[in-house]
C-alpha atoms as a PDB file:
ATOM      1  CA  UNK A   1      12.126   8.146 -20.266  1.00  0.00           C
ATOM      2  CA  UNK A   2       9.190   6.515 -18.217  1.00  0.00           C
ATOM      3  CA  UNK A   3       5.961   8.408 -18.820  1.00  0.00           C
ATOM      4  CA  UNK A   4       4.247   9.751 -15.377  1.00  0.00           C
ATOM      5  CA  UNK A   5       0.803   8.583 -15.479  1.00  0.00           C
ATOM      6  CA  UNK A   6      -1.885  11.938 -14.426  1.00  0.00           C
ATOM      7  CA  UNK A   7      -2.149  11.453 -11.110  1.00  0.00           C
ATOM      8  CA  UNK A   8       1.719  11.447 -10.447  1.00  0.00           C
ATOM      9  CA  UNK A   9       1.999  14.237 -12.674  1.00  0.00           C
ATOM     10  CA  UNK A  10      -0.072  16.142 -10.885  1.00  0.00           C
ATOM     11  CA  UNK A  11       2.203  15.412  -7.732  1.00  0.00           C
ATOM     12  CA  UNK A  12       4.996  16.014  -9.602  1.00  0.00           C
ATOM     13  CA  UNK A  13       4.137  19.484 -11.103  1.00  0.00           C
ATOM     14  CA  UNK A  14       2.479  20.606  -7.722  1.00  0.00           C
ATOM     15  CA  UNK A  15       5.841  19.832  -5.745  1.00  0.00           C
ATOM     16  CA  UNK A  16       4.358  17.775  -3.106  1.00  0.00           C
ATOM     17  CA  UNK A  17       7.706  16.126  -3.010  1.00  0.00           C
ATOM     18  CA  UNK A  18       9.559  19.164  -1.744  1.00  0.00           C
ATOM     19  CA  UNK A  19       6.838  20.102   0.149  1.00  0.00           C
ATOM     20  CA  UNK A  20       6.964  16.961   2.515  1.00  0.00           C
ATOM     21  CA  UNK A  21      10.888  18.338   2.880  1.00  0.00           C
ATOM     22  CA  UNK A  22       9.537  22.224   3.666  1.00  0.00           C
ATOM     23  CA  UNK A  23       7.130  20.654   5.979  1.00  0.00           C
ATOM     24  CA  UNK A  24       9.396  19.235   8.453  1.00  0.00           C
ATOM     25  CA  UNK A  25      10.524  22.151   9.334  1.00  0.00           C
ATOM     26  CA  UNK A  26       8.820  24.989   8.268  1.00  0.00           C
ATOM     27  CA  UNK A  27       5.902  25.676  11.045  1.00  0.00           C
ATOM     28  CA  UNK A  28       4.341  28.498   9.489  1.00  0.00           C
ATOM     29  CA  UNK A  29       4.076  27.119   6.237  1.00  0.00           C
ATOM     30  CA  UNK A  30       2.164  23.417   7.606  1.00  0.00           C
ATOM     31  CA  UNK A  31      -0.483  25.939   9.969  1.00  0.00           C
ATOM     32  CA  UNK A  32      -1.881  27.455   7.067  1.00  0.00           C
ATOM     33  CA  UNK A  33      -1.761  24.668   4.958  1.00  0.00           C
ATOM     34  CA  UNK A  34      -3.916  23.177   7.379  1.00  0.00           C
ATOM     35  CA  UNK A  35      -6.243  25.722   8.094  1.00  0.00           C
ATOM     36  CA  UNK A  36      -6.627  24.999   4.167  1.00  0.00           C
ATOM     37  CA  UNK A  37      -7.479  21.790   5.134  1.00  0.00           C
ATOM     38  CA  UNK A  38      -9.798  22.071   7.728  1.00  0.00           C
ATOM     39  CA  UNK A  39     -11.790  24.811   5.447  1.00  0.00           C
ATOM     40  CA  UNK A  40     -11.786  22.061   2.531  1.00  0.00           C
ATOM     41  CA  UNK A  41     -13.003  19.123   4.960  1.00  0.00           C
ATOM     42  CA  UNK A  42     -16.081  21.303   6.513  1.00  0.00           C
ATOM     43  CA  UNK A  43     -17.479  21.607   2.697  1.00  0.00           C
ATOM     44  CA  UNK A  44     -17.888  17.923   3.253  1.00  0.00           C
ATOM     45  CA  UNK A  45     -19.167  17.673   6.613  1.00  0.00           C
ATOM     46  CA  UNK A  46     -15.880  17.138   8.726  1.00  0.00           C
ATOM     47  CA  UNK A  47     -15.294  20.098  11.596  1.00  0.00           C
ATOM     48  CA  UNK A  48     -11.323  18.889  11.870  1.00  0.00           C
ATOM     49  CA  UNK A  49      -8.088  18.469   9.830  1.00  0.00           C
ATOM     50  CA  UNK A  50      -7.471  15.284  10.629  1.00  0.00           C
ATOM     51  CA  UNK A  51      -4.028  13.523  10.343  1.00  0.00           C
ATOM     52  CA  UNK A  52      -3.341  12.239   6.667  1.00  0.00           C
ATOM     53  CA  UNK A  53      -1.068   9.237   7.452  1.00  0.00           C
ATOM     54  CA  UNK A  54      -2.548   6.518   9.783  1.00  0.00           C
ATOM     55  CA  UNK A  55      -0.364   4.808  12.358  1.00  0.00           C
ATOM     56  CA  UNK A  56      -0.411   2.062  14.052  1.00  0.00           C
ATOM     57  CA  UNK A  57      -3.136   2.602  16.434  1.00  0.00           C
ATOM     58  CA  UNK A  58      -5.903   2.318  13.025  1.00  0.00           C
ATOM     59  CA  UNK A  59      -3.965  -0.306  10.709  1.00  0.00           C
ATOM     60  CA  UNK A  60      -3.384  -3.430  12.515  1.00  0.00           C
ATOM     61  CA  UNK A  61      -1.175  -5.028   9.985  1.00  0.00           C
ATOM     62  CA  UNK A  62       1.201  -1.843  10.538  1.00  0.00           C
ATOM     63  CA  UNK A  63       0.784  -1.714  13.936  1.00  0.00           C
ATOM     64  CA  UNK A  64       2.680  -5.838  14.036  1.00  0.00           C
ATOM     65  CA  UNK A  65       5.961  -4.082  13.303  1.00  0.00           C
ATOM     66  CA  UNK A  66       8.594  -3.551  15.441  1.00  0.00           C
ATOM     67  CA  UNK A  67       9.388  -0.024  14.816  1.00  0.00           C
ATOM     68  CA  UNK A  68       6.908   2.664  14.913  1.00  0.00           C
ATOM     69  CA  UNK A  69       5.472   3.122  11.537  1.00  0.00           C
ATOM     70  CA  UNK A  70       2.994   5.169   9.003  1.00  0.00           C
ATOM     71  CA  UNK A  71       1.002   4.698   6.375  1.00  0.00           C
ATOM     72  CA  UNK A  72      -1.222   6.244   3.836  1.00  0.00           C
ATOM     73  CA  UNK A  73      -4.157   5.269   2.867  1.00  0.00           C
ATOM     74  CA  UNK A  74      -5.593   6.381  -0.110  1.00  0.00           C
ATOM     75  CA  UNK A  75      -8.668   5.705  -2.702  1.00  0.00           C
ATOM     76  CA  UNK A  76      -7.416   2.643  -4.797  1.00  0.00           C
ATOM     77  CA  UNK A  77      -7.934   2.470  -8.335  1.00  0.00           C
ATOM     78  CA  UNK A  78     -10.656   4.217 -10.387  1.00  0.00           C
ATOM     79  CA  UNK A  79     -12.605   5.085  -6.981  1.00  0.00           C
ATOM     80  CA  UNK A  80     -12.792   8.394  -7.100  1.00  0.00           C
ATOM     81  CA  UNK A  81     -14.872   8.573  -9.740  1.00  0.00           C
ATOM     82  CA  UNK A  82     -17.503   6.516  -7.903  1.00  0.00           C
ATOM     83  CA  UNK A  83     -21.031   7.956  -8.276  1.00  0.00           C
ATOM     84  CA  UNK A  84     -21.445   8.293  -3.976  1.00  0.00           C
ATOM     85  CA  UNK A  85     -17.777  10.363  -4.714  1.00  0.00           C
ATOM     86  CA  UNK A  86     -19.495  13.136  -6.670  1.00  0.00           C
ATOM     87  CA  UNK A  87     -20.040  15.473  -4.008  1.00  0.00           C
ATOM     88  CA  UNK A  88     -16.654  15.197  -2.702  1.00  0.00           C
ATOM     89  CA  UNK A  89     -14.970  15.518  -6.490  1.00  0.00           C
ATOM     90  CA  UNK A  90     -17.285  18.634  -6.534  1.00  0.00           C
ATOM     91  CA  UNK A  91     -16.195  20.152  -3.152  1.00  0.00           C
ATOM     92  CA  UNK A  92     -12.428  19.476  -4.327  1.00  0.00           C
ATOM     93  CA  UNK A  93     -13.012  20.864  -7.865  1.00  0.00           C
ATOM     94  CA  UNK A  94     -11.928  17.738  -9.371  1.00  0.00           C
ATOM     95  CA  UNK A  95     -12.412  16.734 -12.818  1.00  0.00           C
ATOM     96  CA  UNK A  96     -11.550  14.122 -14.642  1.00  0.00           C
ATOM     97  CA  UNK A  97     -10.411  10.629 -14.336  1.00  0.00           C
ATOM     98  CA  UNK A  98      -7.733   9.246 -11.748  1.00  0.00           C
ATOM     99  CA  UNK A  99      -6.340   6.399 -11.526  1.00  0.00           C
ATOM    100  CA  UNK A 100      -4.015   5.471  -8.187  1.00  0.00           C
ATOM    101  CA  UNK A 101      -3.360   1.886  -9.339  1.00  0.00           C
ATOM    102  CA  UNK A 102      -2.736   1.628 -13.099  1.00  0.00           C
ATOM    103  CA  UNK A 103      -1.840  -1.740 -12.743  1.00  0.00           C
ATOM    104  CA  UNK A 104      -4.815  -3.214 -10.654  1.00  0.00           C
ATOM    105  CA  UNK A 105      -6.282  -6.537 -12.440  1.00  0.00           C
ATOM    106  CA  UNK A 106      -9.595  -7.542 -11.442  1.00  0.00           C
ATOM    107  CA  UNK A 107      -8.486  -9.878  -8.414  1.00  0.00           C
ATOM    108  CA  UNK A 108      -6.338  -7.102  -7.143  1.00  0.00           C
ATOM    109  CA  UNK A 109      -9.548  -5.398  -6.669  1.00  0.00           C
ATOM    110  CA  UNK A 110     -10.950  -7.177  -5.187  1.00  0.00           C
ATOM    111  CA  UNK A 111      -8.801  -8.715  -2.566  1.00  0.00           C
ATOM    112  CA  UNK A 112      -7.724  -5.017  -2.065  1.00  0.00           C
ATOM    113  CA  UNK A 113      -6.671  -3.611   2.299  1.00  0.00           C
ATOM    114  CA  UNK A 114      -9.319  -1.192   1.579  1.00  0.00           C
ATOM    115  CA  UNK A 115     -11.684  -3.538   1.704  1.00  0.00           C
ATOM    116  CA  UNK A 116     -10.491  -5.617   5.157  1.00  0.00           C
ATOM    117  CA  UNK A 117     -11.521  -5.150   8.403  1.00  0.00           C
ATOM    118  CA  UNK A 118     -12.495  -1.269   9.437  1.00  0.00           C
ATOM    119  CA  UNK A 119     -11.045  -0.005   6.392  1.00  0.00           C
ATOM    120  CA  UNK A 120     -14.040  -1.463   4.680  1.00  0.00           C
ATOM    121  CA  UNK A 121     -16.547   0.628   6.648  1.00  0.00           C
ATOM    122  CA  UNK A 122     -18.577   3.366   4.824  1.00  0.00           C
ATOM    123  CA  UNK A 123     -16.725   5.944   7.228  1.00  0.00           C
ATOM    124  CA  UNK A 124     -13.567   4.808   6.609  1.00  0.00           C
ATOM    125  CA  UNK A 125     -13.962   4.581   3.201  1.00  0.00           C
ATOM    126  CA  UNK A 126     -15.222   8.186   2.572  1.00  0.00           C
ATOM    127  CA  UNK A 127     -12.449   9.647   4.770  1.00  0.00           C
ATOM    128  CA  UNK A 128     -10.121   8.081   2.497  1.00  0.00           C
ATOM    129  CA  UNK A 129     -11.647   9.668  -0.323  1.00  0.00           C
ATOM    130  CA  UNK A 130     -11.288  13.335   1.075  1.00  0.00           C
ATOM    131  CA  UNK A 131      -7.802  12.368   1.718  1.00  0.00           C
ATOM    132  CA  UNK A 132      -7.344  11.496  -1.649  1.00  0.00           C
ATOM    133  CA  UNK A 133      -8.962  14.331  -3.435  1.00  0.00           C
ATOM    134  CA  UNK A 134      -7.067  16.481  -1.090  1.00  0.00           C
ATOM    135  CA  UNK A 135      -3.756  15.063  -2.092  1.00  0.00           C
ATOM    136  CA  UNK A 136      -4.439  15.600  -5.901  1.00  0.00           C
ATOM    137  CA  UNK A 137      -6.380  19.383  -5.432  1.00  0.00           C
ATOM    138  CA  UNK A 138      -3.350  20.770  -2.951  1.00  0.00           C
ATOM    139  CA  UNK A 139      -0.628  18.463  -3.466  1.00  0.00           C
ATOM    140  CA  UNK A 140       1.376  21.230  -2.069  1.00  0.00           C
ATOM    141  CA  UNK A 141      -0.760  21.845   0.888  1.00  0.00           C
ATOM    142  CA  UNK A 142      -0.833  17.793   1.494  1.00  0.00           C
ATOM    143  CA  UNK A 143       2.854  17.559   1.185  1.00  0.00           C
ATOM    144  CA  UNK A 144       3.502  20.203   4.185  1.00  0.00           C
ATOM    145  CA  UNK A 145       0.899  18.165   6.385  1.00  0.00           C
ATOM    146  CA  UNK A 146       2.689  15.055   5.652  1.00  0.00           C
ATOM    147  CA  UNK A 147       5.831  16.485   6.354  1.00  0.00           C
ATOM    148  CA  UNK A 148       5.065  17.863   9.670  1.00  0.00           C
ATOM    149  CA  UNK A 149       3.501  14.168  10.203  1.00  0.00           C
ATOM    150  CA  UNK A 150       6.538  12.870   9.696  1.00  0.00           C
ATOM    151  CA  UNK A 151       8.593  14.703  11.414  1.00  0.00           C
ATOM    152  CA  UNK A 152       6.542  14.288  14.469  1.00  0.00           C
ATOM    153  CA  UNK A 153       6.673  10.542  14.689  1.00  0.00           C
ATOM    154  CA  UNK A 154      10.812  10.971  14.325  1.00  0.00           C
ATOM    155  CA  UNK A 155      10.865  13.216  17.280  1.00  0.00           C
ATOM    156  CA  UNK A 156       9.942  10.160  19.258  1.00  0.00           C
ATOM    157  CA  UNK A 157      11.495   7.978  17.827  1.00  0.00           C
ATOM    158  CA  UNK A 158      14.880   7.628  15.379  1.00  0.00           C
ATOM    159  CA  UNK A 159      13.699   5.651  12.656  1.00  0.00           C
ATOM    160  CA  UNK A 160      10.132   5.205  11.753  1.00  0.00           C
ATOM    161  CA  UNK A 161       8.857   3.034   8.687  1.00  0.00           C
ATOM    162  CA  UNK A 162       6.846   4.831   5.970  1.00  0.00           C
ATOM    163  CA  UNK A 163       4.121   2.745   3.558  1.00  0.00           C
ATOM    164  CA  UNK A 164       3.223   5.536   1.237  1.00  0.00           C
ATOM    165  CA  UNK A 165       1.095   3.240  -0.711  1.00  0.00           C
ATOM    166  CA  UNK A 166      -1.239   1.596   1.192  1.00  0.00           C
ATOM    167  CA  UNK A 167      -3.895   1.360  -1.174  1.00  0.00           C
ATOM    168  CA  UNK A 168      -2.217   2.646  -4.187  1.00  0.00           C
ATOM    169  CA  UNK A 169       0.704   2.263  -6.358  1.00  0.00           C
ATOM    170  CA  UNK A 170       2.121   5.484  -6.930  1.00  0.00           C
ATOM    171  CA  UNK A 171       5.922   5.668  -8.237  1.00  0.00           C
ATOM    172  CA  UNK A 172       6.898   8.251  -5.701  1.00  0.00           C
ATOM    173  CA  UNK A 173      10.722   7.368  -6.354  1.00  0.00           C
ATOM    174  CA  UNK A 174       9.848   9.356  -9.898  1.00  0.00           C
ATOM    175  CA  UNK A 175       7.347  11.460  -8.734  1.00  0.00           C
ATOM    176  CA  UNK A 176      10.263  13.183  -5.993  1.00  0.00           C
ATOM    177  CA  UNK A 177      13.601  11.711  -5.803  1.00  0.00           C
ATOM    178  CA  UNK A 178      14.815  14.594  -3.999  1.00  0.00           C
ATOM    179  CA  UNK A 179      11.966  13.520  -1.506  1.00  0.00           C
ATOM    180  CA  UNK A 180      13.149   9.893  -1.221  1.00  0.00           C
ATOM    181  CA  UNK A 181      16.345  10.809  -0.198  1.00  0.00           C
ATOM    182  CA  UNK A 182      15.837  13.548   1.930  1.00  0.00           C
ATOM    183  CA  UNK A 183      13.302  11.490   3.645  1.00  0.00           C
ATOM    184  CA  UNK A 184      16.075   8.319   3.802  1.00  0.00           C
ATOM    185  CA  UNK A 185      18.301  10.546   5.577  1.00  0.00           C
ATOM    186  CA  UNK A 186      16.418  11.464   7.837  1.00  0.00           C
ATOM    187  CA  UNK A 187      15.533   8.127   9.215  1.00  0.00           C
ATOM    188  CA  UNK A 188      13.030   7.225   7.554  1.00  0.00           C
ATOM    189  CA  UNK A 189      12.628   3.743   6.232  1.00  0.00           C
ATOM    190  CA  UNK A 190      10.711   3.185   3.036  1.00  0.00           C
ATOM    191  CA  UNK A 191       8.760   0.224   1.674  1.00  0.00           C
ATOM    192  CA  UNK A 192       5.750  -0.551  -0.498  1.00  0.00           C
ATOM    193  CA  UNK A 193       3.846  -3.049  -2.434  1.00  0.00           C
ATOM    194  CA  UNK A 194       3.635  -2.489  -6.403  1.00  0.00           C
ATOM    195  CA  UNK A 195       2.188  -4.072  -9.252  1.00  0.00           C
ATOM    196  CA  UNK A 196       4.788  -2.194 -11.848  1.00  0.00           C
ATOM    197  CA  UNK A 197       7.876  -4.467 -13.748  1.00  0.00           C
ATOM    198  CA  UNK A 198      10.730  -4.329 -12.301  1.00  0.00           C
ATOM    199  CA  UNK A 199      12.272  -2.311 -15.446  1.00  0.00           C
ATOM    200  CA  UNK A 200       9.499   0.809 -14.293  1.00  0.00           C
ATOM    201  CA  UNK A 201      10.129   0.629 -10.246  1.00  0.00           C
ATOM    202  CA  UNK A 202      13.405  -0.838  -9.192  1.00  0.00           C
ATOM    203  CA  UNK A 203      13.579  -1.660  -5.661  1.00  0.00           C
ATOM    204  CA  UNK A 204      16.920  -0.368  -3.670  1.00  0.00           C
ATOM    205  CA  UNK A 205      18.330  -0.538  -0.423  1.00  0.00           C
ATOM    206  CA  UNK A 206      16.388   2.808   0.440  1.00  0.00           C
ATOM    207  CA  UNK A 207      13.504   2.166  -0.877  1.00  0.00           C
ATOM    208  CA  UNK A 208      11.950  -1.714  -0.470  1.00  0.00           C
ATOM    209  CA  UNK A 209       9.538  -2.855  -3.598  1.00  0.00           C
ATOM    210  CA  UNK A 210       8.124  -6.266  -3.155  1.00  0.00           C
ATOM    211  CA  UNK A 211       6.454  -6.894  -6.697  1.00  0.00           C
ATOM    212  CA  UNK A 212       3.162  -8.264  -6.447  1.00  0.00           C
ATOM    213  CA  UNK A 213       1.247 -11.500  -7.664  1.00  0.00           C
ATOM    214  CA  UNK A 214      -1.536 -11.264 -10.156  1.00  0.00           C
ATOM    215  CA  UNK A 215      -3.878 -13.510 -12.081  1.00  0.00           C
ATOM    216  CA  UNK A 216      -1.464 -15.837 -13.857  1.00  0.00           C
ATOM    217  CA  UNK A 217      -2.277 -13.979 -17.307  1.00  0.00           C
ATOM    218  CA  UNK A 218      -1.157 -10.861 -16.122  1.00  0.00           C
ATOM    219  CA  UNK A 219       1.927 -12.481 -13.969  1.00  0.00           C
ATOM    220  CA  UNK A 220       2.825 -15.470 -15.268  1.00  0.00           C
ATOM    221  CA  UNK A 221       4.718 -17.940 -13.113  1.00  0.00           C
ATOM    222  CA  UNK A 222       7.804 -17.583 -15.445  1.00  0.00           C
ATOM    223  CA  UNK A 223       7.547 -13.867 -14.797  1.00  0.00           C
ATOM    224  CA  UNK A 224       7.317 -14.331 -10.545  1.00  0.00           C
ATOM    225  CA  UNK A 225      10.036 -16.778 -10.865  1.00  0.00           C
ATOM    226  CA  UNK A 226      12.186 -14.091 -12.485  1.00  0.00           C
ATOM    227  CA  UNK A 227      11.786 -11.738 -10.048  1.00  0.00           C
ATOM    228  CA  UNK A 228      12.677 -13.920  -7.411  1.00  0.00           C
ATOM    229  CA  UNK A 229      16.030 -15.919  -9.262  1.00  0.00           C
ATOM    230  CA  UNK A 230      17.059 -12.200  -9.450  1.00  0.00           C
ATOM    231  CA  UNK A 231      16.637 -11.738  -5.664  1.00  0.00           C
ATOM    232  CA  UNK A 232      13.581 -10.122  -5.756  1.00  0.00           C
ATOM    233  CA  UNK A 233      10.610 -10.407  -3.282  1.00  0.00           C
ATOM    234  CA  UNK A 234       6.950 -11.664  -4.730  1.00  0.00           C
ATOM    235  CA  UNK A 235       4.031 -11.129  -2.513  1.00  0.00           C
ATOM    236  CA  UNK A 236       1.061 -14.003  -3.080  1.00  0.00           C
ATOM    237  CA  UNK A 237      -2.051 -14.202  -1.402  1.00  0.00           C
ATOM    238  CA  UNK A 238      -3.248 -17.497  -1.172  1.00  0.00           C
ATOM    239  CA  UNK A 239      -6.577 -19.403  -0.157  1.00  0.00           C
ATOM    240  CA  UNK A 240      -5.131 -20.368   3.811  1.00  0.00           C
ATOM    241  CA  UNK A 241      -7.451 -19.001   6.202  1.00  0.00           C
ATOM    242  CA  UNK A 242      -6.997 -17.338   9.575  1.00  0.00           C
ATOM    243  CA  UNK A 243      -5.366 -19.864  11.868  1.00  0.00           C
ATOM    244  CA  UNK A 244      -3.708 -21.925   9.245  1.00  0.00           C
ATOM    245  CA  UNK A 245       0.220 -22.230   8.000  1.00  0.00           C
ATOM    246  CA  UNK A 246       0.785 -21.130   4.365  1.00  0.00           C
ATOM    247  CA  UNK A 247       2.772 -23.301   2.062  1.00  0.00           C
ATOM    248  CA  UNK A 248       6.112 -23.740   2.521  1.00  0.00           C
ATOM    249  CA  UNK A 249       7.740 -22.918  -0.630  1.00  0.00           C
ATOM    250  CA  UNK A 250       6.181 -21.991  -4.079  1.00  0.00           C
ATOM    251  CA  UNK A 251       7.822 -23.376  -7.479  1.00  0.00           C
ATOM    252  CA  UNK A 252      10.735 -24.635  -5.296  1.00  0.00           C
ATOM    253  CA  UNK A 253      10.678 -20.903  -3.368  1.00  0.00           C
ATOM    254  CA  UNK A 254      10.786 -20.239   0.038  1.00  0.00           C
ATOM    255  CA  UNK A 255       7.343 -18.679   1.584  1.00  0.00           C
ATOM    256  CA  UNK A 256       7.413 -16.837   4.533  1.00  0.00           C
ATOM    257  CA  UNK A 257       4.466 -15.155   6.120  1.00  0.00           C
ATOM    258  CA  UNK A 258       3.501 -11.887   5.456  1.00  0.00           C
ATOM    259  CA  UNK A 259       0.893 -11.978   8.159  1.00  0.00           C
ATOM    260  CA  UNK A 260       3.390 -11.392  10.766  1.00  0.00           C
ATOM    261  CA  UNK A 261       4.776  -8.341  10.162  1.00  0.00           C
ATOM    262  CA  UNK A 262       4.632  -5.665   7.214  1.00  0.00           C
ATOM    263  CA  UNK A 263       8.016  -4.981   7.431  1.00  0.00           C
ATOM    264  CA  UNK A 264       9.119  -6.091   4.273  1.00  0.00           C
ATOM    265  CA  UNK A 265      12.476  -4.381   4.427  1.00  0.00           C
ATOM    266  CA  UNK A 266      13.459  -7.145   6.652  1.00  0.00           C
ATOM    267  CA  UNK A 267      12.641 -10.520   4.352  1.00  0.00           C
ATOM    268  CA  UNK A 268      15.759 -12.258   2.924  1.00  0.00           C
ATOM    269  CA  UNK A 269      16.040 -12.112  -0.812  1.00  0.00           C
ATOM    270  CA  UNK A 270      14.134 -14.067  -3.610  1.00  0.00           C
ATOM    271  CA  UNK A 271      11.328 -15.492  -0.997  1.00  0.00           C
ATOM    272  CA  UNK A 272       7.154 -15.505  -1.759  1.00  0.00           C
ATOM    273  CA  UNK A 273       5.781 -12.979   1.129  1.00  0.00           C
ATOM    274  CA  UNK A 274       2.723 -15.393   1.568  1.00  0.00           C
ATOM    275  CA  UNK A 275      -0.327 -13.516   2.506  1.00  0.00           C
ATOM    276  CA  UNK A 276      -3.682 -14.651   3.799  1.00  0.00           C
ATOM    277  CA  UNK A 277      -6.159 -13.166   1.151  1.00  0.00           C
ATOM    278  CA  UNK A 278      -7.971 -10.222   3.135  1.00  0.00           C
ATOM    279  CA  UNK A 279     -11.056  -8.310   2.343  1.00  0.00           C
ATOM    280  CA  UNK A 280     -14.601 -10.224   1.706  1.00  0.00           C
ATOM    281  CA  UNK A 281     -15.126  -9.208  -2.624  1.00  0.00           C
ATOM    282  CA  UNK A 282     -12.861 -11.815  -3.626  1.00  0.00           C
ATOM    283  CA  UNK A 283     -14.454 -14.894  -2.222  1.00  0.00           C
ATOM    284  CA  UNK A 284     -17.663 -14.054  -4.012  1.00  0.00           C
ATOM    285  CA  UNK A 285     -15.918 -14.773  -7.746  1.00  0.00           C
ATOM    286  CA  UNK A 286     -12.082 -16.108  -7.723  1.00  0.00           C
ATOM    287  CA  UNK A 287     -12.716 -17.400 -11.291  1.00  0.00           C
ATOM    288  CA  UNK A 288      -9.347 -15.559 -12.245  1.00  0.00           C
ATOM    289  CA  UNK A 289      -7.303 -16.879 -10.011  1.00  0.00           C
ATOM    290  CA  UNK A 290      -5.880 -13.969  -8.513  1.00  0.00           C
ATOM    291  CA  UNK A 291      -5.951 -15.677  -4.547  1.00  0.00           C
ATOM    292  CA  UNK A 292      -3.987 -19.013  -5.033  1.00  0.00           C
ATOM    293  CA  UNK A 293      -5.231 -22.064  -3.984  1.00  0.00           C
ATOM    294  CA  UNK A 294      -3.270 -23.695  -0.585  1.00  0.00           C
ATOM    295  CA  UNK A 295      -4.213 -27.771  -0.149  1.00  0.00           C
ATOM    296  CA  UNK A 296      -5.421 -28.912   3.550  1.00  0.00           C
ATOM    297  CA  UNK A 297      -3.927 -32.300   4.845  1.00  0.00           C
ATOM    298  CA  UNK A 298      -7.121 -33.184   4.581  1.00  0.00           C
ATOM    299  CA  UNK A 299      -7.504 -32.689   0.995  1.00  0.00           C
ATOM    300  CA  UNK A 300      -4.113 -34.138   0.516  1.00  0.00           C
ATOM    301  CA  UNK A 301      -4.472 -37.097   2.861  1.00  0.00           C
ATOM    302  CA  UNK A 302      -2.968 -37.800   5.795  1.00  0.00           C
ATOM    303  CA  UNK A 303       0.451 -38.920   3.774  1.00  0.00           C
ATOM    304  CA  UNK A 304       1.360 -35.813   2.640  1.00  0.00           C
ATOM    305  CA  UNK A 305       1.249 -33.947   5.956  1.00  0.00           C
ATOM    306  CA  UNK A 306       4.443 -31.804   6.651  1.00  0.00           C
ATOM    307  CA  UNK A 307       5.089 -31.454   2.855  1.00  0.00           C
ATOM    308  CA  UNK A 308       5.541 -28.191   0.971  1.00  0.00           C
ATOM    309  CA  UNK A 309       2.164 -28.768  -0.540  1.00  0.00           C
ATOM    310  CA  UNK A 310       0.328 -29.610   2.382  1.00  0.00           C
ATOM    311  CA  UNK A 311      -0.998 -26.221   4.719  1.00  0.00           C
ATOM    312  CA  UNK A 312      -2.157 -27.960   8.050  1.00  0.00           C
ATOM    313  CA  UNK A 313      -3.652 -25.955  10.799  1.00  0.00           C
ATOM    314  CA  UNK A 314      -1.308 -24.479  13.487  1.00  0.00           C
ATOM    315  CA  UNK A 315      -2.745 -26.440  16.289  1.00  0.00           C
ATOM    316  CA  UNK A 316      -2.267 -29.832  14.539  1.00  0.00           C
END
């Protein structure tokens, strides 16, 4: 049996999973969860319950795909324990230590979407937080928000993606299965990023895993090329910069590019989702190699222009 880590216990135990369900339809339950809400966010200087998942209006990479889509966006990591967190931890009465991505390596941190573009901003950044410690004080209470979230983006329209980990790498598949599938049939389309082995989090046609790239000690080539001879999807940021094509294959593999679109349900099988490494932590230290290098024609040479090596710009 796989071993929940704390935080997904604490999910688990609070029935947040069957609270998302309850909270698609049950009105009176999602008012005074969040009049719960709004109490908890004044403590902390907030006069509104804001909306837990972000759409496509506030994340641009969400907002590329073609149906209409939601996302949430969460502390990564060991952030909540963050000294500048304190008062928030304190107004949540949480104690302590969390950890949303078990798995994070060093490079994963810091190439991490919560540090790209407005996501990165102090505000953004502490409203994530209070969404965070709200989620693990009331999981119940978050559950029937998110629930009534969701059902309000599938009133206008029939099938809506769902990211649930944004900036984590929960196993919600184990934390609710009931959840998953009650959510599936309802039209909603699943999909998320995750550091775990494919023998902890298997991917499935109602729920789309693509397995993530690390530094090559923690995924070694051998290991990515598993993954993707068993039909798998890898996703690799690399060193290509806004503007520029990313390799065309890796290790014989076809890349396409992430960039375009997040949703991953759509990519073929056993491809490298090629990302352009986001976020501005990363390009201070790279020593580990988590963001893999992509050779310009010009470092290449004219000659090998056009081949799978070579990433020329887009207007060349």
């Amino acid at each position: 049996m796989i071993k929940l880590t704390r935080a997904e216990r604490i999910l688990s135990d609070g029935k947040f999973g069957q609270a998302v369900i309850d909270g698609m339809s049950n009105r009176s339950a999602v008012t005074a969860a969040r009049k719960t809400y709004r109490e908890l966010r004044r403590t902390v200087g907030y006069s509104d319950a804001a909306p837990l998942l972000t759409t496509g209006a506030a994340q641009q990479k969400i907002a590329k795909n073609s149906l209409p889509s939601l996302a949430f966006m969460l502390t990564p990591e060991r952030g909540m324990m963050r000294v500048d967190l304190a008062e928030i931890r304190e107004a949540f009465n949480l104690t302590g230590g969390f950890n949303l991505c078990p798995l994070a390596s060093l490079g994963c941190a810091a190439a991490c979407l919560t540090y790209s573009g407005q996501s990165g901003m102090p505000t953004a950044q502490r409203a994530q937080a209070v969404r965070t410690a709200f989620l693990l004080s009331h999981p119940r209470e978050a559950g029937l928000l998110i629930g009534a979230e969701i059902a309000l983006a599938l009133n206008k329209a029939p099938r809506v993606n769902l990211r649930l980990n944004t900036t984590s790498d929960l196993r919600w598949e184990l934390i609710s299965p009931e959840m998953m599938d009650a959510l599936t049939a309802a039209g909603v389309l699943l999909y998320d990023y995750t550091a775990w082995h494919p023998e902890h989090r298997k991917a499935s046609t109602e729920y789309s895993l693509t397995y993530s790239a690390k530094e090559p000690e923690k995924t070694s080539d051998e290991y990515l090329e598993g993954i993707l001879s068993d039909g798998g999807t890898v996703a690799m940021p690399f060193t290509t910069a806004r503007g520029e094509a990313l390799p065309a294959t890796w290790h014989g593999f076809p890349v396409i590019d992430g960039d375009k679109s997040d949703e991953r349900r759509n990519d073929p099988a056993g491809v490298v989702v090629g990302l352009r490494a986001k976020g501005y932590k990363w390009k201070r230290d790279n020593s580990a190699g988590f963001i893999r290098q992509a050779a310009t024609c010009r470092e290449l040479g004219e000659q090998a222009c056009g081949t799978a090596a070579c990433v020329c710009k887009l207007s060349n």
